[in-house]
Protein backbone atom coordinates (compact mmCIF):
# COMPACT_ATOMS: atom_id res chain seq x y z
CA UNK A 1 36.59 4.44 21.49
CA UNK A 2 37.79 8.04 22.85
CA UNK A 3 39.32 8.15 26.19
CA UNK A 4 37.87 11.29 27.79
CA UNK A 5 38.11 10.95 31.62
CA UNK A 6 41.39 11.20 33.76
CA UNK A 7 42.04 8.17 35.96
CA UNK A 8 44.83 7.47 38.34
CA UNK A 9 46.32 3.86 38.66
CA UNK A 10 48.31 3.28 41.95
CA UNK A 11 50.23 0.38 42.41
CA UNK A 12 50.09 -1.25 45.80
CA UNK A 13 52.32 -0.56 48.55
CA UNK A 14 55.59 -2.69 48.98
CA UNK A 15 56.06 -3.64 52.09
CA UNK A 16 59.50 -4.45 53.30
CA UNK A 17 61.12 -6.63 56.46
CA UNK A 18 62.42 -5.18 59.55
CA UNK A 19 66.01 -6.71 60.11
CA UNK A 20 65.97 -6.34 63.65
CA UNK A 21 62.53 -7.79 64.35
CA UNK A 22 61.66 -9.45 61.34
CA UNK A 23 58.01 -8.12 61.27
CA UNK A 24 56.79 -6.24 57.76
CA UNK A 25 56.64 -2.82 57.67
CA UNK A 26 54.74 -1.08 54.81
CA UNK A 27 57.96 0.86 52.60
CA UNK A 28 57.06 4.30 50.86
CA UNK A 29 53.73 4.79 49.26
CA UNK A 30 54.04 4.19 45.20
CA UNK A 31 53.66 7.64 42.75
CA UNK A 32 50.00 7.34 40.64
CA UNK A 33 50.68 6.94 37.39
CA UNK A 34 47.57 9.06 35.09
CA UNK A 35 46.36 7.61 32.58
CA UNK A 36 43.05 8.24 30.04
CA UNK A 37 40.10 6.38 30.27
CA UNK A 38 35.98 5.82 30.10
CA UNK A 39 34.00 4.65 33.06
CA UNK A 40 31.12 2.35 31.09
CA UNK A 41 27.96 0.78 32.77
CA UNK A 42 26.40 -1.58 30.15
CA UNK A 43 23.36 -2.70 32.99
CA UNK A 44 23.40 0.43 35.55
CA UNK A 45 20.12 -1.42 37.57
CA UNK A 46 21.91 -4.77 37.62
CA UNK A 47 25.23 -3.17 38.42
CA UNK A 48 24.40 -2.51 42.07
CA UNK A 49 24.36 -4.90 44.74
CA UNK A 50 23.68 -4.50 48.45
CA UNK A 51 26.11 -6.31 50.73
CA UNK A 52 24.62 -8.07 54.23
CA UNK A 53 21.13 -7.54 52.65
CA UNK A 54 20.08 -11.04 54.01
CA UNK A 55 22.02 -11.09 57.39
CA UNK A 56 21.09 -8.63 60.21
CA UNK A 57 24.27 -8.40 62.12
CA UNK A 58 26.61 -8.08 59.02
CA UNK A 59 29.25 -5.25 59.21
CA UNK A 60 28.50 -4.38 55.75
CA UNK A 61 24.85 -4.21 55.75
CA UNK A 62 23.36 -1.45 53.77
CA UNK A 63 26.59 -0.95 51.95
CA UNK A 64 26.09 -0.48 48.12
CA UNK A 65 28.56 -1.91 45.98
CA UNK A 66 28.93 -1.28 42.08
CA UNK A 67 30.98 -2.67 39.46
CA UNK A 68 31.17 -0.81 36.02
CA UNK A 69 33.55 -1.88 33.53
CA UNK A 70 36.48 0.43 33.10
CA UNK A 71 38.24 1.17 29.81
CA UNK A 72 41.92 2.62 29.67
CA UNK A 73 44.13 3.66 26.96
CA UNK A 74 46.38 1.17 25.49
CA UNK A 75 49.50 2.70 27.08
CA UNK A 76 47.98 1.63 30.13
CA UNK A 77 48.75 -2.28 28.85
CA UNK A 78 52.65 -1.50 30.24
CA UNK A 79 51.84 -0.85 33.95
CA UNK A 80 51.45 -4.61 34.52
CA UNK A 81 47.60 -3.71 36.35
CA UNK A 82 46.90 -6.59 38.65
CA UNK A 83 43.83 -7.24 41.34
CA UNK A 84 46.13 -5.68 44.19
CA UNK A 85 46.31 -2.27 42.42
CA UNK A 86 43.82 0.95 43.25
CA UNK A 87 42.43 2.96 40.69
CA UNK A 88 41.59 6.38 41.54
CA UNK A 89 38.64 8.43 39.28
CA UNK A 90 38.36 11.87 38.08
CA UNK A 91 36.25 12.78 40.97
CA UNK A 92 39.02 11.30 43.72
CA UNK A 93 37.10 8.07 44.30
CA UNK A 94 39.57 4.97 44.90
CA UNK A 95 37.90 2.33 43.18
CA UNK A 96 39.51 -1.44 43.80
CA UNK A 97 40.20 -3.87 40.33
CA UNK A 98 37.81 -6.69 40.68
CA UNK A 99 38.90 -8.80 38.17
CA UNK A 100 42.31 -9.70 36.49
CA UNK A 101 42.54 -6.73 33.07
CA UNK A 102 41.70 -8.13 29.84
CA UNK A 103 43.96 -6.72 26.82
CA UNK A 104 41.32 -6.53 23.97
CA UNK A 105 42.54 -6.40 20.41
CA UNK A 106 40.89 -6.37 16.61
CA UNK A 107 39.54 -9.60 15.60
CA UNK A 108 42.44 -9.98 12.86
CA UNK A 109 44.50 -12.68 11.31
CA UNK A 110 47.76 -11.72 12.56
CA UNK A 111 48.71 -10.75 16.33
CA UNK A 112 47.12 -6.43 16.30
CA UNK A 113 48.44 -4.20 19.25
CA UNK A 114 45.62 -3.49 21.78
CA UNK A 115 42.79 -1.02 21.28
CA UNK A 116 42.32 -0.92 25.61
CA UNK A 117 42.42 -2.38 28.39
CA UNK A 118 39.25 -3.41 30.28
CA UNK A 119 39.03 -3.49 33.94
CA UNK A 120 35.82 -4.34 36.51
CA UNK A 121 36.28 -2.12 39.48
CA UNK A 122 34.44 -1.76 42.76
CA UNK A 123 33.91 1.13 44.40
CA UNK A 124 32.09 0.98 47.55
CA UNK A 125 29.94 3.75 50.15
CA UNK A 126 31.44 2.19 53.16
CA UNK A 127 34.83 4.05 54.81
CA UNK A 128 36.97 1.01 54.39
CA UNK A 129 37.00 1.55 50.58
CA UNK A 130 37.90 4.78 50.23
């Protein structure tokens, strides 16, 4: 698999405790780490789903949601990519991790390092997302 698009993975944004009130305050936003990686749609036409379609007073209705599978390099394995992190595309879309990463390997014997890692993201046409 070649790795041809620059992506972006930002972790989220600690948030630390006021001492004198006790309320959480969000602490300094985290550096993006780059990374390489190919944005793959196996079913584009099932891919995208329309949020508040059935409900008429839905804040989301008419917002089109997709969720392509995204494939980073293996180096990527070591930034510990969880459901709270953003990933941000070559174009400057923030895209949100849908689904826990999968670390996919060789079907071998013995224990082989990992050829990518495979992420669902969701990137939306509402504000909120981006």
């Amino acid at each position: 698999m070649r790795f041809i698009q620059r992506w972006q993975v930002r972790a989220p944004r600690p948030t630390v405790v006021d001492l004198s009130t006790g309320n959480r305050i969000p602490g300094p936003a985290p550096a993006a780490v780059p990374v390489w990686g190919v944005l793959q749609e196996r079913f584009p036409e099932n891919m995208q789903t329309e949020l508040g379609a059935g409900v008429r007073s839905h804040p989301l209705r008419g917002v089109v949601v997709d969720q392509p599978l995204l494939c980073l390099e293996p180096a990527a394995a070591a930034l510990g990519i969880t459901t709270a992190h953003q990933v941000i595309g070559p174009d400057g879309a923030v895209w949100s991790v849908v689904r826990i990463p999968v670390h996919r390997h060789r079907h071998r014997f013995w224990s082989p390092p990992v050829r990518y890692v495979a992420l669902y993201v969701r990137r939306s046409t509402d504000i909120i997302e981006q």
